[in-house]
PDBML (XML) file of the C-alpha atoms, coordinates in Angstrom:
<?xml version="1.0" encoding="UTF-8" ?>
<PDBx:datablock datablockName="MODEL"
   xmlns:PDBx="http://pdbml.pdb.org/schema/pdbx-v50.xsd"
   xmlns:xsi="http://www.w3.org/2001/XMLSchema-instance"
   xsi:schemaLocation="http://pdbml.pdb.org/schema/pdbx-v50.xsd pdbx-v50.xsd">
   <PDBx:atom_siteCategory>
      <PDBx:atom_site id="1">
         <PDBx:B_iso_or_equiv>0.00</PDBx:B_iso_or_equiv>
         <PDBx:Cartn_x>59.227</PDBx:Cartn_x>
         <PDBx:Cartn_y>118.086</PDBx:Cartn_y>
         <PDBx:Cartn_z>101.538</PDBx:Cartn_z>
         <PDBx:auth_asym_id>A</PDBx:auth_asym_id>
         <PDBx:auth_atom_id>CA</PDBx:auth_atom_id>
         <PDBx:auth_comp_id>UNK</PDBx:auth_comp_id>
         <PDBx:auth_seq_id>1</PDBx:auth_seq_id>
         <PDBx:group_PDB>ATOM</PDBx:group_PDB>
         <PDBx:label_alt_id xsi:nil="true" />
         <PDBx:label_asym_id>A</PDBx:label_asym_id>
         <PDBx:label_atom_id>CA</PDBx:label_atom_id>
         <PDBx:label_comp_id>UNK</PDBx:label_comp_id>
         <PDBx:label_entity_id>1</PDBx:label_entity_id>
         <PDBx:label_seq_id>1</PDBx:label_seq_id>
         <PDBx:occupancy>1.00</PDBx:occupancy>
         <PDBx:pdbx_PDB_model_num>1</PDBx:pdbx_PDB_model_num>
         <PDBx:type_symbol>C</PDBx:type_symbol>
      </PDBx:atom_site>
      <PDBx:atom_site id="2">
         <PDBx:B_iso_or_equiv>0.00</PDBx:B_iso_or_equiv>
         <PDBx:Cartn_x>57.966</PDBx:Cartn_x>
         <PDBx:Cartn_y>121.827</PDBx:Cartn_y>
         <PDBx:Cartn_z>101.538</PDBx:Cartn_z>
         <PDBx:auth_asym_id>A</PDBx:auth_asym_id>
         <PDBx:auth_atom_id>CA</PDBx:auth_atom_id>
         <PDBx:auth_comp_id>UNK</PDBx:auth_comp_id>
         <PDBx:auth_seq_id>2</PDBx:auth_seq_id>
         <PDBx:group_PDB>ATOM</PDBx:group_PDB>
         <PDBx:label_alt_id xsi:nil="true" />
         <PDBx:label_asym_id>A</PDBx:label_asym_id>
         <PDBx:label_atom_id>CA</PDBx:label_atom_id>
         <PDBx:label_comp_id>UNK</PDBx:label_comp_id>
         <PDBx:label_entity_id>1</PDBx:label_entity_id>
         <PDBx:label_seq_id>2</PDBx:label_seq_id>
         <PDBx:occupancy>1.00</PDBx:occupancy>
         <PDBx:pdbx_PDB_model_num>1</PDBx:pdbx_PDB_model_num>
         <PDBx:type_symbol>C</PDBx:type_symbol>
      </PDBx:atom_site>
      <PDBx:atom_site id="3">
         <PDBx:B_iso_or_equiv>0.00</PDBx:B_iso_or_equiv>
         <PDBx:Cartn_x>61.663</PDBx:Cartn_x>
         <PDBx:Cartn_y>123.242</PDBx:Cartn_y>
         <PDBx:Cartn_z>102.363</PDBx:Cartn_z>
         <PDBx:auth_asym_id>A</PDBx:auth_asym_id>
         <PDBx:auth_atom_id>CA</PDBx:auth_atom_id>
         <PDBx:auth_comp_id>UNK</PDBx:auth_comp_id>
         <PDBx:auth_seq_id>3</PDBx:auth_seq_id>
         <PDBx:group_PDB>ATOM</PDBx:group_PDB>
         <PDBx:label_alt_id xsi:nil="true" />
         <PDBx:label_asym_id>A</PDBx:label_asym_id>
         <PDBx:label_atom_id>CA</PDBx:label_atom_id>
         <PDBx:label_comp_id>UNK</PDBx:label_comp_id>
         <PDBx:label_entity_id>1</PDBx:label_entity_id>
         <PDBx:label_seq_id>3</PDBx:label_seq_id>
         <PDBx:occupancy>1.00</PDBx:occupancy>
         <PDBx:pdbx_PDB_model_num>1</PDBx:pdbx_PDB_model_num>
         <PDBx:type_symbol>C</PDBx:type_symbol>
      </PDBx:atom_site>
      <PDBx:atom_site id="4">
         <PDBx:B_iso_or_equiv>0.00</PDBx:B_iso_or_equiv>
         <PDBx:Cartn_x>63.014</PDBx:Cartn_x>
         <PDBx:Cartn_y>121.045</PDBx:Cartn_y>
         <PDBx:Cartn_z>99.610</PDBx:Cartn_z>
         <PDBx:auth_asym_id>A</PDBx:auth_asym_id>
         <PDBx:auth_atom_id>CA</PDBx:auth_atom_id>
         <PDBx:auth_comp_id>UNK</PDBx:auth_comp_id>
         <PDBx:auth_seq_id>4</PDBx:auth_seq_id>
         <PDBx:group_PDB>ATOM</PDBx:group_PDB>
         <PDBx:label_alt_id xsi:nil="true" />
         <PDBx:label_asym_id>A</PDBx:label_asym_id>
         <PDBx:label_atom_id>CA</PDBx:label_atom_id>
         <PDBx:label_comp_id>UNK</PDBx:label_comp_id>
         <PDBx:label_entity_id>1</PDBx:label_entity_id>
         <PDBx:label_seq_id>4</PDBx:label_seq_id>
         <PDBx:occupancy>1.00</PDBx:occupancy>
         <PDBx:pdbx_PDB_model_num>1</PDBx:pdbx_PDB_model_num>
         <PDBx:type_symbol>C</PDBx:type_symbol>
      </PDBx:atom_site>
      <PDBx:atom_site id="5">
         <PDBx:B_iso_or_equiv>0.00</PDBx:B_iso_or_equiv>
         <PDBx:Cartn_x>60.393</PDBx:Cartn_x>
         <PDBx:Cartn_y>121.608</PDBx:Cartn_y>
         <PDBx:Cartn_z>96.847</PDBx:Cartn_z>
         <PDBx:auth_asym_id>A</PDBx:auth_asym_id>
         <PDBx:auth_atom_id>CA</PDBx:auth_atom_id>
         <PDBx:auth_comp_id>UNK</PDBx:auth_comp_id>
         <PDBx:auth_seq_id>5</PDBx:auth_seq_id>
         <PDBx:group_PDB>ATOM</PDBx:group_PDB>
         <PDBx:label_alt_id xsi:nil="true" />
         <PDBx:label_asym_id>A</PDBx:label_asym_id>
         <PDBx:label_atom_id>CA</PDBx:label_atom_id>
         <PDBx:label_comp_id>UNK</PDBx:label_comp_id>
         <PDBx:label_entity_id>1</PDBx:label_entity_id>
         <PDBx:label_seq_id>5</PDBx:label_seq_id>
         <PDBx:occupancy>1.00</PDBx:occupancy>
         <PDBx:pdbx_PDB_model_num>1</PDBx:pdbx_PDB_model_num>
         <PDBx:type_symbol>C</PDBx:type_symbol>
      </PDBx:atom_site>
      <PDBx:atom_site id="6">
         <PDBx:B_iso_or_equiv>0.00</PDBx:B_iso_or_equiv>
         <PDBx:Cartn_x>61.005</PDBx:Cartn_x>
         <PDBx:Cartn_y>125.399</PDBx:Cartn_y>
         <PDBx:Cartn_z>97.052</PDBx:Cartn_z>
         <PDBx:auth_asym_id>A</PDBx:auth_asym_id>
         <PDBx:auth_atom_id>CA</PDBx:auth_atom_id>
         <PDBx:auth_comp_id>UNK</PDBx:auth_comp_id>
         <PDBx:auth_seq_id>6</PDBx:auth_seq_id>
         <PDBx:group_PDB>ATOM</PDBx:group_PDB>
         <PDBx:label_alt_id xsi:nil="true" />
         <PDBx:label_asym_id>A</PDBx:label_asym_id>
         <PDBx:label_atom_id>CA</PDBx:label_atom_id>
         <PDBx:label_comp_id>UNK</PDBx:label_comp_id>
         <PDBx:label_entity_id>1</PDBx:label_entity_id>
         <PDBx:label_seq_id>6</PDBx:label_seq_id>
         <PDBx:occupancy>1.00</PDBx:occupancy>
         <PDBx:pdbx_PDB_model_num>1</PDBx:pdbx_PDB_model_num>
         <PDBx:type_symbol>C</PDBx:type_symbol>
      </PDBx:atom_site>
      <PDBx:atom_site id="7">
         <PDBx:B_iso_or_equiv>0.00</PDBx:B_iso_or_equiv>
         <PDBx:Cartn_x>65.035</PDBx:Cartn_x>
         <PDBx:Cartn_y>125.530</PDBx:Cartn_y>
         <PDBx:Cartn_z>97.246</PDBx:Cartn_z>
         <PDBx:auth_asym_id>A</PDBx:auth_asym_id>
         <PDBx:auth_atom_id>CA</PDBx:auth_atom_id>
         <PDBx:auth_comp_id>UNK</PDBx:auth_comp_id>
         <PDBx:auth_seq_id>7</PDBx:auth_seq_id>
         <PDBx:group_PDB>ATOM</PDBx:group_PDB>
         <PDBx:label_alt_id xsi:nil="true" />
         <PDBx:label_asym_id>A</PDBx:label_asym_id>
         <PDBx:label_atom_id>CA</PDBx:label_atom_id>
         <PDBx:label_comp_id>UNK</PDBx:label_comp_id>
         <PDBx:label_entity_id>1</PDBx:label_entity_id>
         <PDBx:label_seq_id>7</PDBx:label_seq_id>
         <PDBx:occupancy>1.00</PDBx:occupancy>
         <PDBx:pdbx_PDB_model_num>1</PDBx:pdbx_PDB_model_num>
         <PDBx:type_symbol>C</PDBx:type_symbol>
      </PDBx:atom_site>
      <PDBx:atom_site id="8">
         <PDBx:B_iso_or_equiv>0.00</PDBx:B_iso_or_equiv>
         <PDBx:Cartn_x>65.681</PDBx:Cartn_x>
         <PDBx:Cartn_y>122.632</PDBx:Cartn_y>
         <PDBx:Cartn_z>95.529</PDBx:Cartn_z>
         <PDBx:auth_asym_id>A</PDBx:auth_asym_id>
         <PDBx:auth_atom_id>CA</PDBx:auth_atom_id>
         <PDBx:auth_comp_id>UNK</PDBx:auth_comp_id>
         <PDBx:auth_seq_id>8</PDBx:auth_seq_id>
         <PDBx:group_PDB>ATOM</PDBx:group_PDB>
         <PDBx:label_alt_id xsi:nil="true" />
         <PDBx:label_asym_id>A</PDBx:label_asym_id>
         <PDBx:label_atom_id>CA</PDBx:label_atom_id>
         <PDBx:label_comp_id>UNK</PDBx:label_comp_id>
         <PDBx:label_entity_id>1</PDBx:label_entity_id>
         <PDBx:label_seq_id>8</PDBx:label_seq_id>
         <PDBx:occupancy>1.00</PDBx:occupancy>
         <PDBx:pdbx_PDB_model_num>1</PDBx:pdbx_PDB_model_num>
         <PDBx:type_symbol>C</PDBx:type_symbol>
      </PDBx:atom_site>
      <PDBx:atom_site id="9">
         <PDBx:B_iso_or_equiv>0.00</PDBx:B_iso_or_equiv>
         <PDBx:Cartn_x>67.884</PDBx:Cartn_x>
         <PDBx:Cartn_y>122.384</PDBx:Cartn_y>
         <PDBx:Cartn_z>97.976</PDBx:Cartn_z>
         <PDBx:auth_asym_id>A</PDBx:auth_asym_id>
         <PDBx:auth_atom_id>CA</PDBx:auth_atom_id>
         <PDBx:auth_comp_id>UNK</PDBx:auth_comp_id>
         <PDBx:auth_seq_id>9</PDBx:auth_seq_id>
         <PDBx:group_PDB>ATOM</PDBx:group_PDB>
         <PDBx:label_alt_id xsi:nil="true" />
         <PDBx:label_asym_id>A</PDBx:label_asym_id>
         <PDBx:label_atom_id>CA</PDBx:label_atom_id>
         <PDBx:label_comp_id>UNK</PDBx:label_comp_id>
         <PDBx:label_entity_id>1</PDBx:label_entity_id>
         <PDBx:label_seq_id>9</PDBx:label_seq_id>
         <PDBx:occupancy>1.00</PDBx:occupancy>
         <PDBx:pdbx_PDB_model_num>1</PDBx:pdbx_PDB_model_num>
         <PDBx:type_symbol>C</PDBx:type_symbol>
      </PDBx:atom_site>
      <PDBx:atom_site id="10">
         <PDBx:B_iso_or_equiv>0.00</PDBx:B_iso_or_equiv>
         <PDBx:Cartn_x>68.300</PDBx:Cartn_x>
         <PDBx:Cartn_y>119.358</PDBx:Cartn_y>
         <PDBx:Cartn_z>100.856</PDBx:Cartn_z>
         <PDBx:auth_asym_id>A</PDBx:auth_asym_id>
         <PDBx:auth_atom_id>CA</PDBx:auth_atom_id>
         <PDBx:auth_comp_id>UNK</PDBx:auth_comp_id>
         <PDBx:auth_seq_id>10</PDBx:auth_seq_id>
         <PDBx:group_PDB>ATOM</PDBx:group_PDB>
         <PDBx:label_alt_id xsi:nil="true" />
         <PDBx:label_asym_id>A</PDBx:label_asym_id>
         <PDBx:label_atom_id>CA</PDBx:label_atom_id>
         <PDBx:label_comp_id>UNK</PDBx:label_comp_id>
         <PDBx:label_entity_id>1</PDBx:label_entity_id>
         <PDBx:label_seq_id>10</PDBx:label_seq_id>
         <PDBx:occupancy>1.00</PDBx:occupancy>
         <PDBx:pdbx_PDB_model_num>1</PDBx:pdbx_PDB_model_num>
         <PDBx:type_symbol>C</PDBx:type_symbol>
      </PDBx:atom_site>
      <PDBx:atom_site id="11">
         <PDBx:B_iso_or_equiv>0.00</PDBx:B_iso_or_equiv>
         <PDBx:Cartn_x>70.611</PDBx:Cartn_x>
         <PDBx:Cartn_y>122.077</PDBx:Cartn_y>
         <PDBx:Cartn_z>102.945</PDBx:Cartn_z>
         <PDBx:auth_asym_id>A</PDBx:auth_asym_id>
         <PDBx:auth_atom_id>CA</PDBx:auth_atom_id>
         <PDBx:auth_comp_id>UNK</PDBx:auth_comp_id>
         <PDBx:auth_seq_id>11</PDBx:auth_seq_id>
         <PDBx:group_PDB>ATOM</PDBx:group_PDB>
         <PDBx:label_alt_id xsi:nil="true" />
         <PDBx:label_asym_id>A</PDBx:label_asym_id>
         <PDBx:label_atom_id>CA</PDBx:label_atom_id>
         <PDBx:label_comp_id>UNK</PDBx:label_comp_id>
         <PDBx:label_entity_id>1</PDBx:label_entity_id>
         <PDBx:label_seq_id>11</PDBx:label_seq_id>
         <PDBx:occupancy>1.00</PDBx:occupancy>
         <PDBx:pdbx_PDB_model_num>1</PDBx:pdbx_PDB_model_num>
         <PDBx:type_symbol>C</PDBx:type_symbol>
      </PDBx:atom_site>
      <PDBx:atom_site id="12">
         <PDBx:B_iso_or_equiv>0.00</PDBx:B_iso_or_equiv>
         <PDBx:Cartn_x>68.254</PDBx:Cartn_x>
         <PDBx:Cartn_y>123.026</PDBx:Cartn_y>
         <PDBx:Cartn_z>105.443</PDBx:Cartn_z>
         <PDBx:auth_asym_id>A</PDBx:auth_asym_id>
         <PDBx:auth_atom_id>CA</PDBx:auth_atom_id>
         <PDBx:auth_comp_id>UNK</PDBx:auth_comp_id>
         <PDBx:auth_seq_id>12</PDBx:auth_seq_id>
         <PDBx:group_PDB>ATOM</PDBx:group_PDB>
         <PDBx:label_alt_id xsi:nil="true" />
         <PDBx:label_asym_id>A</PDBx:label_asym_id>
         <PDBx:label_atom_id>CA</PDBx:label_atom_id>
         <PDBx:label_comp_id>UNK</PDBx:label_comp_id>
         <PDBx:label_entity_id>1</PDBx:label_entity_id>
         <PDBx:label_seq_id>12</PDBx:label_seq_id>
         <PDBx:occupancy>1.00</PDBx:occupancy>
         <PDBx:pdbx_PDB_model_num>1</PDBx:pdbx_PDB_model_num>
         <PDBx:type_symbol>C</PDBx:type_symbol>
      </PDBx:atom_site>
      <PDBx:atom_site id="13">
         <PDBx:B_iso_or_equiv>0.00</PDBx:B_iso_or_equiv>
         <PDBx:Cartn_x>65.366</PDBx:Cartn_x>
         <PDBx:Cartn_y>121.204</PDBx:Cartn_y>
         <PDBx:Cartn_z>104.255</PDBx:Cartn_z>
         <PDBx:auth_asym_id>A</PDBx:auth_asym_id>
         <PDBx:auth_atom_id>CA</PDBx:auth_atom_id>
         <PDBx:auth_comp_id>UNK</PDBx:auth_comp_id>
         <PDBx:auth_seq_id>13</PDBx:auth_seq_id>
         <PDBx:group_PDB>ATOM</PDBx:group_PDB>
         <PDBx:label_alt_id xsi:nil="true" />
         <PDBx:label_asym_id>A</PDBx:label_asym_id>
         <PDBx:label_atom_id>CA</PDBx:label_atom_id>
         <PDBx:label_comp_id>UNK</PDBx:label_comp_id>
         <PDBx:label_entity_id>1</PDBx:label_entity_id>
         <PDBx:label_seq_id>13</PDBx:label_seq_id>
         <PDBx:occupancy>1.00</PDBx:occupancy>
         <PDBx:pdbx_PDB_model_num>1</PDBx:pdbx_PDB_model_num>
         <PDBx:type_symbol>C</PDBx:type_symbol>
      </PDBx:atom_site>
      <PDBx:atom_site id="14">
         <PDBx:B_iso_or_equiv>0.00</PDBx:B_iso_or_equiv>
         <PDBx:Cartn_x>65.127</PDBx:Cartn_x>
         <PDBx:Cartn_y>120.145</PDBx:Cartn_y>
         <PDBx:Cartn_z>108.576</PDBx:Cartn_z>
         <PDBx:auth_asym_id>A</PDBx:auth_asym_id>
         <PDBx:auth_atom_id>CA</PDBx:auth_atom_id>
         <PDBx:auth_comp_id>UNK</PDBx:auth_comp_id>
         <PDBx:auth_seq_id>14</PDBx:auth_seq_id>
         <PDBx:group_PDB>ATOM</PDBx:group_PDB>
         <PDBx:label_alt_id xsi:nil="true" />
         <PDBx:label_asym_id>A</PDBx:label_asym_id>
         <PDBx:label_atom_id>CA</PDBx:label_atom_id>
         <PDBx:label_comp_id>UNK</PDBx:label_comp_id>
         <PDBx:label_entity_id>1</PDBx:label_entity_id>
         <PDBx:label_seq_id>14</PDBx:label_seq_id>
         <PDBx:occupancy>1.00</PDBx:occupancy>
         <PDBx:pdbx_PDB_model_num>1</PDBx:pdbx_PDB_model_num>
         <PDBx:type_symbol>C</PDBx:type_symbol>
      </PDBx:atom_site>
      <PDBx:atom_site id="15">
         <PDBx:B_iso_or_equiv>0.00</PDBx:B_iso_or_equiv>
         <PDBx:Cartn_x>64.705</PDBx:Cartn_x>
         <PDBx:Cartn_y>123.356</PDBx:Cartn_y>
         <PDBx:Cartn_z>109.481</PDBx:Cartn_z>
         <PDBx:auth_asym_id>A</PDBx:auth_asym_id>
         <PDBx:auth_atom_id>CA</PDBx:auth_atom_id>
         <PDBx:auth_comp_id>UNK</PDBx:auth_comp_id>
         <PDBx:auth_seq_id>15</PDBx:auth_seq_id>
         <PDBx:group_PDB>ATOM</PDBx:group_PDB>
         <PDBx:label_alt_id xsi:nil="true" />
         <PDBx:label_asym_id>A</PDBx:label_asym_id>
         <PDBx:label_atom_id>CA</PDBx:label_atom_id>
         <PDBx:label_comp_id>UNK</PDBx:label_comp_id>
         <PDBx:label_entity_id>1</PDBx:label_entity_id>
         <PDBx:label_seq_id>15</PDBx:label_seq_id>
         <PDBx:occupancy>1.00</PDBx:occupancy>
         <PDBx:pdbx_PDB_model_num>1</PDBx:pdbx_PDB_model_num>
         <PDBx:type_symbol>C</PDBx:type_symbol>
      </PDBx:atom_site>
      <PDBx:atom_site id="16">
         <PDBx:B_iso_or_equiv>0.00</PDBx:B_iso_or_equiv>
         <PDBx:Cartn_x>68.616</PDBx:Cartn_x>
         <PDBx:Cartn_y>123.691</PDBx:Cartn_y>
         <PDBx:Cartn_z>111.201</PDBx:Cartn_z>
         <PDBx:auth_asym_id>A</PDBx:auth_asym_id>
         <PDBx:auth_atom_id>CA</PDBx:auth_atom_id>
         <PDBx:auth_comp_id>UNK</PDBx:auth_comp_id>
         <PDBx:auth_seq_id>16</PDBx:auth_seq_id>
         <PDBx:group_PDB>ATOM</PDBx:group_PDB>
         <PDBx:label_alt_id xsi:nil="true" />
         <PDBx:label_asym_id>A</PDBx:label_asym_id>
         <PDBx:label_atom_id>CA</PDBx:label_atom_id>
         <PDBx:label_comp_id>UNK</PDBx:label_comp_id>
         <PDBx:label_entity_id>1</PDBx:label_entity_id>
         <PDBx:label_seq_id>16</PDBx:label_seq_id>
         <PDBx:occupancy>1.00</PDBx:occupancy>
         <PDBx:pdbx_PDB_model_num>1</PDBx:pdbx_PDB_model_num>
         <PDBx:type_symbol>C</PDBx:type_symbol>
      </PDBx:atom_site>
      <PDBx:atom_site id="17">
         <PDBx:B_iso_or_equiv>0.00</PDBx:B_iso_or_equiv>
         <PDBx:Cartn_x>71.357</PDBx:Cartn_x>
         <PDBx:Cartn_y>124.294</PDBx:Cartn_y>
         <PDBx:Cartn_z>108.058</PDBx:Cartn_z>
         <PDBx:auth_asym_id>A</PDBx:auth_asym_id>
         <PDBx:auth_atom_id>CA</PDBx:auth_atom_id>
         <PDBx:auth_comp_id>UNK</PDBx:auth_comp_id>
         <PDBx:auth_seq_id>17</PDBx:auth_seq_id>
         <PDBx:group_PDB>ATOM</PDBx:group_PDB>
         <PDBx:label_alt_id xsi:nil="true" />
         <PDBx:label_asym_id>A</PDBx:label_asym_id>
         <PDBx:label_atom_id>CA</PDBx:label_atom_id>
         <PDBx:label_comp_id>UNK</PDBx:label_comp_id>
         <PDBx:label_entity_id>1</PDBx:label_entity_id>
         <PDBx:label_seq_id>17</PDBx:label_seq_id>
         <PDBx:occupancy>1.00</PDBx:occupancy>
         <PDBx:pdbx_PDB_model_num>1</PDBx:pdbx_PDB_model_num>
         <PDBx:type_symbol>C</PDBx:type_symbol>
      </PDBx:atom_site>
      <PDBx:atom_site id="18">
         <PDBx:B_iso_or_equiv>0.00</PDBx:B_iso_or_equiv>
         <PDBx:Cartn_x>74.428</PDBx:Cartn_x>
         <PDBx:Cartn_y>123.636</PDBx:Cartn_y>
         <PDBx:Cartn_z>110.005</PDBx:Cartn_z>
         <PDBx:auth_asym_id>A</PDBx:auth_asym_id>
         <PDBx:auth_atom_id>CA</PDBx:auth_atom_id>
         <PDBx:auth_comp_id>UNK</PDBx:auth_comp_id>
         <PDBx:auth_seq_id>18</PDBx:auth_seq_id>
         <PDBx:group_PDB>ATOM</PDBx:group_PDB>
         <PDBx:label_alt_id xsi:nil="true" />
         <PDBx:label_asym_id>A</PDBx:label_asym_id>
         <PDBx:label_atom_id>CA</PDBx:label_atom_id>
         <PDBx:label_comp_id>UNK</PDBx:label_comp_id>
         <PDBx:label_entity_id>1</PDBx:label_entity_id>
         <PDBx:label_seq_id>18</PDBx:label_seq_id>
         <PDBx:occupancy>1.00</PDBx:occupancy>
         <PDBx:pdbx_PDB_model_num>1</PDBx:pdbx_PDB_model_num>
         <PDBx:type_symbol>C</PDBx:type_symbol>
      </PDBx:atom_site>
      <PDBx:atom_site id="19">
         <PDBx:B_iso_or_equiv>0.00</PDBx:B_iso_or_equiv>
         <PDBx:Cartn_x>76.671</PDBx:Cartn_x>
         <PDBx:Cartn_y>124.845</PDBx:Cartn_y>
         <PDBx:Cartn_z>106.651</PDBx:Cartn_z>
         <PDBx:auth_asym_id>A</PDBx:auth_asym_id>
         <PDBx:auth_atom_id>CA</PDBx:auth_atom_id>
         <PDBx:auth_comp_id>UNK</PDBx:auth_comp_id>
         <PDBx:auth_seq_id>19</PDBx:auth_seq_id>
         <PDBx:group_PDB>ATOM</PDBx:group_PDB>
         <PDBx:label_alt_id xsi:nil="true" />
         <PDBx:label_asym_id>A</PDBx:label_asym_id>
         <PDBx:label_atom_id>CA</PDBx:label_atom_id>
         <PDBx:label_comp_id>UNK</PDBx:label_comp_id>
         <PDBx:label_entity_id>1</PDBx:label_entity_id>
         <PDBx:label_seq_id>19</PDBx:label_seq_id>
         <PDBx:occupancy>1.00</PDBx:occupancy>
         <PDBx:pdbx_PDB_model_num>1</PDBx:pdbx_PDB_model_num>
         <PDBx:type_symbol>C</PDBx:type_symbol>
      </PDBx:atom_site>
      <PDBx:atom_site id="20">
         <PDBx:B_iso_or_equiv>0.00</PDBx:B_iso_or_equiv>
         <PDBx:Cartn_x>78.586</PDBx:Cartn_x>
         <PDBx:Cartn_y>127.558</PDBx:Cartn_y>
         <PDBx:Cartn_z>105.852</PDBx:Cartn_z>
         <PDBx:auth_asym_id>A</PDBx:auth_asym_id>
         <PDBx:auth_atom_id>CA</PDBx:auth_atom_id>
         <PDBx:auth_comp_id>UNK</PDBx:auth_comp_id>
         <PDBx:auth_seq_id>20</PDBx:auth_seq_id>
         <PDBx:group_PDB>ATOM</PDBx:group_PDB>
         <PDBx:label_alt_id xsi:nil="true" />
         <PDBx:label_asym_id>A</PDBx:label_asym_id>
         <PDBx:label_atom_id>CA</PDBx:label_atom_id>
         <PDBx:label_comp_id>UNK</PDBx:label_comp_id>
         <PDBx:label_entity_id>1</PDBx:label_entity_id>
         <PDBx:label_seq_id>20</PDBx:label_seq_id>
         <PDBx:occupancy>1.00</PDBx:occupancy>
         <PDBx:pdbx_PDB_model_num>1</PDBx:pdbx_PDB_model_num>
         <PDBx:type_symbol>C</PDBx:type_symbol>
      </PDBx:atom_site>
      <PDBx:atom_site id="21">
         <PDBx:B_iso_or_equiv>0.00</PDBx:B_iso_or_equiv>
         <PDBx:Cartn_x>78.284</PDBx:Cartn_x>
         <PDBx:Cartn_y>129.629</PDBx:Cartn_y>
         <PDBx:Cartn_z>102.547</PDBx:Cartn_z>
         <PDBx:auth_asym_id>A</PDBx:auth_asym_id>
         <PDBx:auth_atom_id>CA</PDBx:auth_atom_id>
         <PDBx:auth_comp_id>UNK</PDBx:auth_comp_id>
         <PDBx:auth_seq_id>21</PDBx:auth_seq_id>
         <PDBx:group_PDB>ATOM</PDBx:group_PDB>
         <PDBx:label_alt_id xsi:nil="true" />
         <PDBx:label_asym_id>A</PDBx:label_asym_id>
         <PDBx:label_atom_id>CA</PDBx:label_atom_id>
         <PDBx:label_comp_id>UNK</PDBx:label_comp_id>
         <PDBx:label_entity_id>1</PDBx:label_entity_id>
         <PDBx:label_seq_id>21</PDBx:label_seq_id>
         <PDBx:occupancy>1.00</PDBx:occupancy>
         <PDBx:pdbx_PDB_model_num>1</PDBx:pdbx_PDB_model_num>
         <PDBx:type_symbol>C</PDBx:type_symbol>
      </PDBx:atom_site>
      <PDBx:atom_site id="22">
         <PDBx:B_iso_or_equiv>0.00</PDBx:B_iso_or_equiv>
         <PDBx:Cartn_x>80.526</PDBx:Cartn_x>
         <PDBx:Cartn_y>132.884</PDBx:Cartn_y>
         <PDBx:Cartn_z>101.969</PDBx:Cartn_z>
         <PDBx:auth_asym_id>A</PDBx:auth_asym_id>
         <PDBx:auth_atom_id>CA</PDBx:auth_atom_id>
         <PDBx:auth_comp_id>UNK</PDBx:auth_comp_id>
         <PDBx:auth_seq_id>22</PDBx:auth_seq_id>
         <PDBx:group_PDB>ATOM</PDBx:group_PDB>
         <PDBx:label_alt_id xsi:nil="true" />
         <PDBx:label_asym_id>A</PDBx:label_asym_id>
         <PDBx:label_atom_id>CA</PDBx:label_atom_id>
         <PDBx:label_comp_id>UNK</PDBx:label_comp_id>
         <PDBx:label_entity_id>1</PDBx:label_entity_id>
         <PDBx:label_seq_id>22</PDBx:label_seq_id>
         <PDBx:occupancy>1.00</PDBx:occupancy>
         <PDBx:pdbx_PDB_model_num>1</PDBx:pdbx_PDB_model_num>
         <PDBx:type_symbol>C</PDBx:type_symbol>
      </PDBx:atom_site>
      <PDBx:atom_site id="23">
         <PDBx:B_iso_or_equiv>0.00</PDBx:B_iso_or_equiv>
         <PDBx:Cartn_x>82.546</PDBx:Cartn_x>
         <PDBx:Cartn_y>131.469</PDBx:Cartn_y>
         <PDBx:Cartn_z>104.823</PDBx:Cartn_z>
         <PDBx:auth_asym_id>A</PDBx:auth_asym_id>
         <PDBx:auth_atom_id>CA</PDBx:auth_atom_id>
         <PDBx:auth_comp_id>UNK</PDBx:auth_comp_id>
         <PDBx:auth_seq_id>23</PDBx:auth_seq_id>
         <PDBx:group_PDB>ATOM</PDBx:group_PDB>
         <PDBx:label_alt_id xsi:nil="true" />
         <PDBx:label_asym_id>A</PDBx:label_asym_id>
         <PDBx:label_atom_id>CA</PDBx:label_atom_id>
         <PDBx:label_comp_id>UNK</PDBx:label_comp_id>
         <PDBx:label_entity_id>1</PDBx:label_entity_id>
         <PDBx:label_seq_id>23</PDBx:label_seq_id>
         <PDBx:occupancy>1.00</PDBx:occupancy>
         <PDBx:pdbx_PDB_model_num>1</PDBx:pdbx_PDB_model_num>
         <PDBx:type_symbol>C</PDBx:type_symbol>
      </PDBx:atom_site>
      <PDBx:atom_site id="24">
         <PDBx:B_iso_or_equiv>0.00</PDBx:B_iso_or_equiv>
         <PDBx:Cartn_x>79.668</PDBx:Cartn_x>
         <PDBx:Cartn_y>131.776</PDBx:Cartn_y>
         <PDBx:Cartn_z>107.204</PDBx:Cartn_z>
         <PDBx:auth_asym_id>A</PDBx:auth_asym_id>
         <PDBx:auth_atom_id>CA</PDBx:auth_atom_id>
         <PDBx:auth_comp_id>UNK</PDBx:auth_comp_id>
         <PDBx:auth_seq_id>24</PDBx:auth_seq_id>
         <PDBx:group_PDB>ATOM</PDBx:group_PDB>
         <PDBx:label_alt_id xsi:nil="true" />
         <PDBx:label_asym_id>A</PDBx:label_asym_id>
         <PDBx:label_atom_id>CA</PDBx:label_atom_id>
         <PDBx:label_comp_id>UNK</PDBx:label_comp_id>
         <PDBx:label_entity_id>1</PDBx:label_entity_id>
         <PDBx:label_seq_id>24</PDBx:label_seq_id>
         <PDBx:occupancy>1.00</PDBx:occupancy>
         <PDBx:pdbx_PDB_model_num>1</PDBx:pdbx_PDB_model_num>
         <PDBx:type_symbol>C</PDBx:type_symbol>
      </PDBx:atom_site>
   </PDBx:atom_siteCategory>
</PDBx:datablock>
């Protein structure tokens, strides 16, 4: 909940990402 209130974002919000942005 922390990770994803302050990215508004559920990329990453468990701590690994995993995806690629900018081809990396």
């Amino acid at each position: 909940d922390y990770r994803r209130d302050w990215s508004n974002s559920e990329e990453g919000d468990r701590y690994v990402n995993g995806h690629s942005y900018e081809g990396i």
